[in-house]
N, C-alpha and C. Protein backbone atom coordinates (compact mmCIF):
# COMPACT_ATOMS: atom_id res chain seq x y z
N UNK A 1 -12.12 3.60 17.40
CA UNK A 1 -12.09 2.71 16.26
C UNK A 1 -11.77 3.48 14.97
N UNK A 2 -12.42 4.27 15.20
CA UNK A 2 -12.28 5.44 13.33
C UNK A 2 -10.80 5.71 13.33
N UNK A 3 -10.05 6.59 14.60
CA UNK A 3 -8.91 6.55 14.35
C UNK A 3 -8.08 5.81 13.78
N UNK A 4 -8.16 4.17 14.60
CA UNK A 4 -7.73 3.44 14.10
C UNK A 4 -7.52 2.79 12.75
N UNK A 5 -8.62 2.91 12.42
CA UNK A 5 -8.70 2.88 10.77
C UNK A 5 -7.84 3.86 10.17
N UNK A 6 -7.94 5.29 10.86
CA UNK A 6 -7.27 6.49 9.66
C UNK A 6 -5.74 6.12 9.82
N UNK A 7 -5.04 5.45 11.23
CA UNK A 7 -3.95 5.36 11.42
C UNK A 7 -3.22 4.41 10.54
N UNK A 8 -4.21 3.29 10.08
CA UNK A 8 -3.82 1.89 9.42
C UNK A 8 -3.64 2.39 8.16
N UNK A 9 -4.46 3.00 7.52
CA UNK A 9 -4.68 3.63 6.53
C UNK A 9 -3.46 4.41 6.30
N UNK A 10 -2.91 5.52 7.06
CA UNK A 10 -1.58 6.31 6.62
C UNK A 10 -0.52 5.37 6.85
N UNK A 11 -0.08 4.19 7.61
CA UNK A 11 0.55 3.49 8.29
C UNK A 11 0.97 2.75 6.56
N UNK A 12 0.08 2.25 5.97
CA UNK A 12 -0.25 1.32 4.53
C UNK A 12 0.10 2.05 3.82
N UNK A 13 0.02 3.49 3.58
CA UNK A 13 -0.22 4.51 2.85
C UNK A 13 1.77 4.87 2.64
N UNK A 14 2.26 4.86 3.68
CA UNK A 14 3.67 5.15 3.87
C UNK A 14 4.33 3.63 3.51
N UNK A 15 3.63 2.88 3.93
CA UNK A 15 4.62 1.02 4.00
C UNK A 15 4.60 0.63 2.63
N UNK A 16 3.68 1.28 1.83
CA UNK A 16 3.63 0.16 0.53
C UNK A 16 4.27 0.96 -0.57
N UNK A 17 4.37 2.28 -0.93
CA UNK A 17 5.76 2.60 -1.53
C UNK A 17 7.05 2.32 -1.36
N UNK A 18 7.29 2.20 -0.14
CA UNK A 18 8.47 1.72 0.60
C UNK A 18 8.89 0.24 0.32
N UNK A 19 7.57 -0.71 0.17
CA UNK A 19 8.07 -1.90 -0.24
C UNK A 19 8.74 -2.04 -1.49
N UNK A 20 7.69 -1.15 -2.47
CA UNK A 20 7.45 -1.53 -3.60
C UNK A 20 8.96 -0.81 -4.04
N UNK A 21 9.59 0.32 -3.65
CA UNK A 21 11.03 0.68 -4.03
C UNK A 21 11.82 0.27 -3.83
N UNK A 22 11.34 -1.20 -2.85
CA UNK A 22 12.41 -2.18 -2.56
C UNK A 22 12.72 -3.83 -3.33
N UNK A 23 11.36 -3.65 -3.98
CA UNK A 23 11.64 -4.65 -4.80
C UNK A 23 12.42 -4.69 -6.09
N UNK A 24 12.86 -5.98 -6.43
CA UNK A 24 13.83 -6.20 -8.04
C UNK A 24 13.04 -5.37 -8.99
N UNK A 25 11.73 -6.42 -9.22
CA UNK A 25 11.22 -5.30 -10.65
C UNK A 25 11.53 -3.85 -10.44
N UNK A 26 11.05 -2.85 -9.45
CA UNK A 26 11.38 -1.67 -9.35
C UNK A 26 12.53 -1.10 -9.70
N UNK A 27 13.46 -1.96 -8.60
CA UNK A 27 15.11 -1.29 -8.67
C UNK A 27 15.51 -1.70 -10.45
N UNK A 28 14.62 -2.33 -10.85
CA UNK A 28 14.96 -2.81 -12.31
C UNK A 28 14.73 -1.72 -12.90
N UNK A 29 13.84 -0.96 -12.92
CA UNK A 29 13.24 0.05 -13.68
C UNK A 29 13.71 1.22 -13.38
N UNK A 30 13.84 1.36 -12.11
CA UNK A 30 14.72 2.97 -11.80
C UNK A 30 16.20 2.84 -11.41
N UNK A 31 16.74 1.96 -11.32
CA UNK A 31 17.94 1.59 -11.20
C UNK A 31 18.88 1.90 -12.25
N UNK A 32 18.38 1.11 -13.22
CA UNK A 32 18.55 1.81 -14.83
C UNK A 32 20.28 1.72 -14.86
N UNK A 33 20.96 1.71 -16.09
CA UNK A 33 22.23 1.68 -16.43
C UNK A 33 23.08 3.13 -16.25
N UNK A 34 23.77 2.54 -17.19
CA UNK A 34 25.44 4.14 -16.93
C UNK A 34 24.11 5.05 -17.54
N UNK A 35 24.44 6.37 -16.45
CA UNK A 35 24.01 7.73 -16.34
C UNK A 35 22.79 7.74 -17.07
N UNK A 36 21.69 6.42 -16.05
CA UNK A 36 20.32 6.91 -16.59
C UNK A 36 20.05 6.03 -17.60
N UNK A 37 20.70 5.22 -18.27
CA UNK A 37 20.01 4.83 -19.86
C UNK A 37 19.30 3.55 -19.24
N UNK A 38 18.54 2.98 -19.69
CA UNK A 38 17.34 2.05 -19.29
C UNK A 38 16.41 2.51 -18.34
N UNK A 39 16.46 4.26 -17.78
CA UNK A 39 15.89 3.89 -16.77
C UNK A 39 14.03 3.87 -17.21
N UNK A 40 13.06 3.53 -16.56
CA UNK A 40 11.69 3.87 -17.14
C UNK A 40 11.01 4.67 -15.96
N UNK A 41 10.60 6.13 -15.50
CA UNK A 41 10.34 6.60 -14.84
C UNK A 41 9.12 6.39 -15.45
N UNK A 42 7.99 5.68 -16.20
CA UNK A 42 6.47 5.56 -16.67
C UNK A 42 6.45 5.02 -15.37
N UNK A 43 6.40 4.27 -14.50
CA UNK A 43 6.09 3.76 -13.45
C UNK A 43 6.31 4.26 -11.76
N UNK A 44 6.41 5.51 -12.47
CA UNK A 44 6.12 6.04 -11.29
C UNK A 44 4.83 7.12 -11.51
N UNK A 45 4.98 6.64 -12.67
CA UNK A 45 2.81 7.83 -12.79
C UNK A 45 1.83 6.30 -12.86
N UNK A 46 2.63 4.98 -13.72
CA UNK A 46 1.36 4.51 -14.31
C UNK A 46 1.58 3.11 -12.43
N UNK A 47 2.45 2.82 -11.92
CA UNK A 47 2.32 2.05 -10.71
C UNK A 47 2.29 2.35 -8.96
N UNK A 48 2.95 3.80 -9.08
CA UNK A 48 3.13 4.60 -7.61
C UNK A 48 1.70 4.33 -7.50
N UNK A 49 0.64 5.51 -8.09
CA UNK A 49 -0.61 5.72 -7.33
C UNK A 49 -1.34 4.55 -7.00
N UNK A 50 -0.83 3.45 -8.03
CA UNK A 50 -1.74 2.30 -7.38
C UNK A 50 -1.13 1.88 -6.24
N UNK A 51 -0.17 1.89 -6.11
CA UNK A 51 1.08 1.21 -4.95
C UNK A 51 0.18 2.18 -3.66
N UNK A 52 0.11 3.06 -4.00
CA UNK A 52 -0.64 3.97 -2.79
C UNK A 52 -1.61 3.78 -2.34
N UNK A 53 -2.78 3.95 -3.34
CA UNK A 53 -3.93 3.74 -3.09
C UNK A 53 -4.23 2.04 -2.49
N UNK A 54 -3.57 1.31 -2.39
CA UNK A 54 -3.81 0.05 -2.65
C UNK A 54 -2.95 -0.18 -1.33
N UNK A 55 -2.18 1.03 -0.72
CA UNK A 55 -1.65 0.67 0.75
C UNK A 55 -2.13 1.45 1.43
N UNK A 56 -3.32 2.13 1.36
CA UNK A 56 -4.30 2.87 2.09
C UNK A 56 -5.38 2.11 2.67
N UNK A 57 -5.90 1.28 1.50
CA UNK A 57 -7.30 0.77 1.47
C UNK A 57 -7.42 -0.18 1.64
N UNK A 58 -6.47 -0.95 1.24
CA UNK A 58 -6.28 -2.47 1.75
C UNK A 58 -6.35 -2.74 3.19
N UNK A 59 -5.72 -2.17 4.23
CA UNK A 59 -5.71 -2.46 5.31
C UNK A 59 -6.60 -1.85 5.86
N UNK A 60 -7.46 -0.73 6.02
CA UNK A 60 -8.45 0.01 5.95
C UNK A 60 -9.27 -1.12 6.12
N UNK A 61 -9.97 -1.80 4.81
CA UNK A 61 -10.76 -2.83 4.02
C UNK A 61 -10.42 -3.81 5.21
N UNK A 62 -9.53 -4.75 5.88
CA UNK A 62 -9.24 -5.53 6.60
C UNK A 62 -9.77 -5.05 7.79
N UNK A 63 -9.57 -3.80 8.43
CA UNK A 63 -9.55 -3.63 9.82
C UNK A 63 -11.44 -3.25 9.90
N UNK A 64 -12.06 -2.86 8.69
CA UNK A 64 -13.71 -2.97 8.97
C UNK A 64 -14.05 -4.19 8.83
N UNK A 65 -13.32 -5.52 7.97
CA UNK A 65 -13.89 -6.18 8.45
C UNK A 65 -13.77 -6.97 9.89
N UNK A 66 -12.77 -7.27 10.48
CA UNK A 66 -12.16 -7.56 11.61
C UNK A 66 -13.01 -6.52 12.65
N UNK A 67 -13.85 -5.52 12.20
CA UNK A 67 -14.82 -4.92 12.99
C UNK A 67 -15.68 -5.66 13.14
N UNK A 68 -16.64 -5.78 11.89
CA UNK A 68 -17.63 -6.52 11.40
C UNK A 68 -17.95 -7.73 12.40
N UNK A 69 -16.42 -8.76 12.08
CA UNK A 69 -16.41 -9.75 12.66
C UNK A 69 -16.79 -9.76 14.07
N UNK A 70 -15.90 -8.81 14.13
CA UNK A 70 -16.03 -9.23 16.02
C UNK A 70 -17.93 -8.40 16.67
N UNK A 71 -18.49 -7.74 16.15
CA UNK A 71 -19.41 -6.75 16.00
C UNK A 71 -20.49 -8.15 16.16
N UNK A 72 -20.68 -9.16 15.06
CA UNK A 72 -21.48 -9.86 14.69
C UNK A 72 -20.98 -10.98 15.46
N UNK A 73 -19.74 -11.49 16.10
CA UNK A 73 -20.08 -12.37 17.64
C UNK A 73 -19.91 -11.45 18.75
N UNK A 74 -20.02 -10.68 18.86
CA UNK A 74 -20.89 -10.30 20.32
C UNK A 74 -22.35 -9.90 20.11
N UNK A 75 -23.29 -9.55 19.09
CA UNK A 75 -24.50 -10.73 18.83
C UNK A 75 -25.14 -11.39 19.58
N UNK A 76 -24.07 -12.30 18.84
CA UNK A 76 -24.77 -13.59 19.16
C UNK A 76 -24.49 -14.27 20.73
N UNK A 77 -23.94 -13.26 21.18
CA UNK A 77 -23.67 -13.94 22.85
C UNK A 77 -24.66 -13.27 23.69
């Protein structure tokens, strides 16, 4: 089970930068015009780490409870 968690965890950890460099707002921001001008690299200090942390723990957070769950009906049987 622990594994599983650490696996979901790096699994989230790799998937959710990946989304997030795939979305418009992003490509908006680093995409940026002729040679660079518009681009805003602030978002890759002030939104990456959350993008990270937040595709670590999130699914992490899901898979204890989906422990939980199943933990607390076999219980009750």
């Amino acid at each position: 089970m622990t594994c599983g968690g650490c696996a979901l965890s790096a699994v989230g950890a790799v998937a959710a930068p990946l989304w997030w460099l795939s979305t418009p707002r992003t490509r908006r921001h680093l995409g940026g015009g002729f040679e660079g001008e518009g681009m805003d690299y602030t978002v890759l200090l002030t939104e990456l780490p959350f993008v990270i942390l937040g595709g670590a723990f999130i699914p992490l957070l899901v898979f204890m409870l989906l422990i939980r769950i199943r933990n607390r009906t076999d219980h009750h049987r």
